[in-house]
N, C-alpha and C. Protein backbone atom coordinates (compact mmCIF):
# COMPACT_ATOMS: atom_id res chain seq x y z
N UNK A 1 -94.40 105.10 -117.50
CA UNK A 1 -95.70 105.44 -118.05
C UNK A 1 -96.53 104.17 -118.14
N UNK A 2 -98.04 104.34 -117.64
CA UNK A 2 -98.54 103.20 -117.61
C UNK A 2 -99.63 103.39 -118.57
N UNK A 3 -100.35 102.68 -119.98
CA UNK A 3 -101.28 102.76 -120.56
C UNK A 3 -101.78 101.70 -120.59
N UNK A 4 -103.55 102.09 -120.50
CA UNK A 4 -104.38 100.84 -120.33
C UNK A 4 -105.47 101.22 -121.35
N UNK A 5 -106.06 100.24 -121.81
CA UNK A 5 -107.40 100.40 -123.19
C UNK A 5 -108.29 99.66 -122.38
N UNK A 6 -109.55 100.19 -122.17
CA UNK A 6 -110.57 99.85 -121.19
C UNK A 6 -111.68 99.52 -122.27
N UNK A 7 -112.37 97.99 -122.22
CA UNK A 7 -113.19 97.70 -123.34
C UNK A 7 -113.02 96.16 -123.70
N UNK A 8 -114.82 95.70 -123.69
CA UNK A 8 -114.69 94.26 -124.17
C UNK A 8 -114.22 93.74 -125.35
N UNK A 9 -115.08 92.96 -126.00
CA UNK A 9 -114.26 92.66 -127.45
C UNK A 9 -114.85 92.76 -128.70
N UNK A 10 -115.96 94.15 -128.29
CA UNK A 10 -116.17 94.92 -129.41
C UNK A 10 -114.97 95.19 -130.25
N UNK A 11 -115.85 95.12 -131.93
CA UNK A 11 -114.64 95.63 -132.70
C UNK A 11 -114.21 97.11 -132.48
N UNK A 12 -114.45 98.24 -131.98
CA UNK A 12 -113.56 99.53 -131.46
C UNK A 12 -112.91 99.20 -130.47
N UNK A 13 -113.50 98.51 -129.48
CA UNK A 13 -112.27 97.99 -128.46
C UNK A 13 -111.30 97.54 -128.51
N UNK A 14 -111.17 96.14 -129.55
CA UNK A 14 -110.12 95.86 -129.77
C UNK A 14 -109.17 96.76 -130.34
N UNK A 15 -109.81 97.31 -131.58
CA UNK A 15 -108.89 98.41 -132.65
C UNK A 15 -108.51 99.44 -131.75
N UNK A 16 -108.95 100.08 -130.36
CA UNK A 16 -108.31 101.17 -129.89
C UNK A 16 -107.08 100.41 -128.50
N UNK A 17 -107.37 99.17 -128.69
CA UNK A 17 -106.61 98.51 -127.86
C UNK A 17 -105.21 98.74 -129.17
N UNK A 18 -104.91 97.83 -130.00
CA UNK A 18 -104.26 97.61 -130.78
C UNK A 18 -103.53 99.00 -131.58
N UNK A 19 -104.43 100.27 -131.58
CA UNK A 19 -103.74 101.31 -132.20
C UNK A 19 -103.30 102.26 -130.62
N UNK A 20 -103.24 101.87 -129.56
CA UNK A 20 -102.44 102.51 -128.57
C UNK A 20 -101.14 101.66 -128.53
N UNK A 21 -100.80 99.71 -128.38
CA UNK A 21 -99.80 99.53 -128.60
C UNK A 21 -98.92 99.92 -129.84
N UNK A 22 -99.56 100.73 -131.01
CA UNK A 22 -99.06 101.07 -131.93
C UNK A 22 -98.23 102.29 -131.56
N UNK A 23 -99.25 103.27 -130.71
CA UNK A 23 -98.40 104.23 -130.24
C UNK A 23 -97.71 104.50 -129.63
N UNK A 24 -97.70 103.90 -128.62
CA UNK A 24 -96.30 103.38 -127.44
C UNK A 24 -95.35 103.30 -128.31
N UNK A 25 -95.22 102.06 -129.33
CA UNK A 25 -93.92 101.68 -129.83
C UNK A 25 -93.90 102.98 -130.94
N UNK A 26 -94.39 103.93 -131.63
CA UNK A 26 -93.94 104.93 -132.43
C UNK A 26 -93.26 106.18 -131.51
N UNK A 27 -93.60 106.26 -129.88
CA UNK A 27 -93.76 107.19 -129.29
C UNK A 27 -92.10 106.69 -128.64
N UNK A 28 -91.73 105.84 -128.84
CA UNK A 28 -90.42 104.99 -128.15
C UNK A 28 -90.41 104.52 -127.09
N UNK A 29 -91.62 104.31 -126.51
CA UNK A 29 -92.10 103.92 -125.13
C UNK A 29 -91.66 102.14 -124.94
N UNK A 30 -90.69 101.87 -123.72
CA UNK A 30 -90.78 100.50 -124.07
C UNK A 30 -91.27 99.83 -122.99
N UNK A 31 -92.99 99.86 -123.12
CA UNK A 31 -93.79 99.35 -122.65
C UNK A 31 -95.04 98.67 -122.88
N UNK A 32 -95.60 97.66 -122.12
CA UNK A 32 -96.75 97.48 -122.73
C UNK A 32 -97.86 97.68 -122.20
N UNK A 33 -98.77 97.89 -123.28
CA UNK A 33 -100.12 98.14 -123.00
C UNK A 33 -101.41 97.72 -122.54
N UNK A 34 -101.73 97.79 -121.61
CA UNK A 34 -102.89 96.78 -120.46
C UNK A 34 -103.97 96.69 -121.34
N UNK A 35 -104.97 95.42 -121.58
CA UNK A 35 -106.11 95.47 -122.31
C UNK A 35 -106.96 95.21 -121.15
N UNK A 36 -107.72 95.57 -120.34
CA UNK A 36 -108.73 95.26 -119.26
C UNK A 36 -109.81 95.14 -119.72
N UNK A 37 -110.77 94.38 -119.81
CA UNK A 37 -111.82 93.72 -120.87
C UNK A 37 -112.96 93.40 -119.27
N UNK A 38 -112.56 92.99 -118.23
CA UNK A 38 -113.51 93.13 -117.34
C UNK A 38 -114.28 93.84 -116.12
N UNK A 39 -115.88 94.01 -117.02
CA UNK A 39 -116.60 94.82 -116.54
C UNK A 39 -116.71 95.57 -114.92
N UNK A 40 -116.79 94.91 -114.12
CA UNK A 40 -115.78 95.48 -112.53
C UNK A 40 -115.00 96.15 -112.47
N UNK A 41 -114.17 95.83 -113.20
CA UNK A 41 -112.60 96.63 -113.51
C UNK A 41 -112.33 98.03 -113.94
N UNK A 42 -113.15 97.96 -115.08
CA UNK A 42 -113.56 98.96 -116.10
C UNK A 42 -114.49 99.98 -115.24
N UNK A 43 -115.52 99.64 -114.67
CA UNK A 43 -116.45 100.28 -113.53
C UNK A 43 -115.38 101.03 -112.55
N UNK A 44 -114.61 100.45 -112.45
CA UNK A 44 -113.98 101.20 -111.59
C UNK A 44 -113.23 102.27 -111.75
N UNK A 45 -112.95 102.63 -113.25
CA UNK A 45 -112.59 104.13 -113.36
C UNK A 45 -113.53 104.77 -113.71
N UNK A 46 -114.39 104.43 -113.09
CA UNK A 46 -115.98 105.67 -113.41
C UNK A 46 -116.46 105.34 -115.36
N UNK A 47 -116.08 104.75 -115.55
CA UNK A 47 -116.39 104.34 -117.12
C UNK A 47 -117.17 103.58 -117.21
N UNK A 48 -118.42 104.29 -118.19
CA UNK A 48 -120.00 103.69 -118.37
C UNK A 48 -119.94 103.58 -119.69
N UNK A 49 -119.12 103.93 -121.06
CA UNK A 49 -119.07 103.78 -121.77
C UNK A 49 -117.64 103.18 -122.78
N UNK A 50 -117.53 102.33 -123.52
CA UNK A 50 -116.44 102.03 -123.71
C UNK A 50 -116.36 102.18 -126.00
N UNK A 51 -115.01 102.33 -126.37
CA UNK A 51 -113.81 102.12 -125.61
C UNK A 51 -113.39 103.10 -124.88
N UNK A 52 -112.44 102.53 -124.29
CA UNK A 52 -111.83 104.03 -123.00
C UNK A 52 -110.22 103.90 -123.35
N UNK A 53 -109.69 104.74 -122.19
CA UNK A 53 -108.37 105.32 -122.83
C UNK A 53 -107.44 105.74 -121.38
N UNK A 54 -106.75 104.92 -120.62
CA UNK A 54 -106.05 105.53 -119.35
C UNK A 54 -104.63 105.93 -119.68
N UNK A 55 -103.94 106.88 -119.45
CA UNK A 55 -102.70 107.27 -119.39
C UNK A 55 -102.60 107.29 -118.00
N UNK A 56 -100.97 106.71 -117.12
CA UNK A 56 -101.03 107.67 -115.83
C UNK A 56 -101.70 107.71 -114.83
N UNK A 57 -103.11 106.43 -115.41
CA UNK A 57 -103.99 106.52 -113.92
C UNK A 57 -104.79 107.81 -114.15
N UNK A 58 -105.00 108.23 -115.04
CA UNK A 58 -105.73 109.20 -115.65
C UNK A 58 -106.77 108.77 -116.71
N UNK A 59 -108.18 109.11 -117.05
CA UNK A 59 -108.79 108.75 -117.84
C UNK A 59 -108.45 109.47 -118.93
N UNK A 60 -108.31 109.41 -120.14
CA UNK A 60 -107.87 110.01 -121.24
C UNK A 60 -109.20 110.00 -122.10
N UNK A 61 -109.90 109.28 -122.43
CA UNK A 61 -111.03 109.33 -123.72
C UNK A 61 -111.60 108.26 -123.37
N UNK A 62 -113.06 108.50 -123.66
CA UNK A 62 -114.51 107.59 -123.30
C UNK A 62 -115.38 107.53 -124.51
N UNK A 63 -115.66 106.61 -124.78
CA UNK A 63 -117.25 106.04 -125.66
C UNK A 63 -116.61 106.19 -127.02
N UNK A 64 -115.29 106.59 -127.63
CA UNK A 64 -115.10 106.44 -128.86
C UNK A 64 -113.32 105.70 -128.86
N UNK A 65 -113.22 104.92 -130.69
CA UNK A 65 -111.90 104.83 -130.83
C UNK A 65 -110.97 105.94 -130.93
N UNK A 66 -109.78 105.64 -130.96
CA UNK A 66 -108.96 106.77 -131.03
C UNK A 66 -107.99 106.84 -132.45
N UNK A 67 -107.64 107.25 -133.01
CA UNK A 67 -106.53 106.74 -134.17
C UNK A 67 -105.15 106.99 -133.72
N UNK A 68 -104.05 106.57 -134.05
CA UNK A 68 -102.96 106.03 -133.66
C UNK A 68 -102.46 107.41 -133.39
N UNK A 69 -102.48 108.47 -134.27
CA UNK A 69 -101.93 110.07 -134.16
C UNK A 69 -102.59 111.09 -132.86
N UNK A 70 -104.16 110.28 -132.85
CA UNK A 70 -104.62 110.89 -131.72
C UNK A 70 -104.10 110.54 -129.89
N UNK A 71 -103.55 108.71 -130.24
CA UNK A 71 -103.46 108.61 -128.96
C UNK A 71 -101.98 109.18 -128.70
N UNK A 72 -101.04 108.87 -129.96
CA UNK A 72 -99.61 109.71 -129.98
C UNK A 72 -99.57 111.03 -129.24
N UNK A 73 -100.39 111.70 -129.99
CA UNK A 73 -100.90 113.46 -128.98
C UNK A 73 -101.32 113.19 -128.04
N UNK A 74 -101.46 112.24 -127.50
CA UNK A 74 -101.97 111.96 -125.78
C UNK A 74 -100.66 111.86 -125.13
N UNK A 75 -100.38 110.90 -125.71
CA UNK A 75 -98.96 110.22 -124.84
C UNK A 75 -97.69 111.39 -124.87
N UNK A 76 -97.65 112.15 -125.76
CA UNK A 76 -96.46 113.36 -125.72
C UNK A 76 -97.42 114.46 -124.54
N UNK A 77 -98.79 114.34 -124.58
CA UNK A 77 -98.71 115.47 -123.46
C UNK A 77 -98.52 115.27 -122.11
N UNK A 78 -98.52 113.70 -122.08
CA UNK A 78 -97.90 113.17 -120.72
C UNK A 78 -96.57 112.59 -120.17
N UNK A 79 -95.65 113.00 -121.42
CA UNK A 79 -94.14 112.54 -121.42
C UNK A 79 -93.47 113.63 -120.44
């Protein structure tokens, strides 16, 4: 499973960066979590608004944070 938090270093960016490695490790995932912070990069999953949210190479959530239970319910629907 690959998760990435798409977003500069706005304070939601960081915090939805930081509450997805939260969920990995509650979810038993032993992996880590990509922070991609540059704008090119980010453009390139079609994302005009940040923070963002990739599971899977999949976009998961755009333009808001997530809380740790919400990204948890992400990551079990892609286990």
């Amino acid at each position: 499973m690959e998760i990435i938090a798409l977003g500069g270093c706005c304070r939601n960016s960081q915090q939805n960066y930081e509450n997805a490695k939260i969920a990995a490790k509650n979810c038993g995932l032993p992996i880590e979590v990509k922070h991609i912070t540059e704008i090119e990069k980010i453009m390139a999953y079609g994302i005009m608004s940040t923070p963002a949210l990739v599971i899977n190479n999949k976009v998961v959530s755009v333009g808001r944070m997530l809380s740790v239970s919400q990204i948890e319910n992400l990551i079990k629907l892609r286990i």
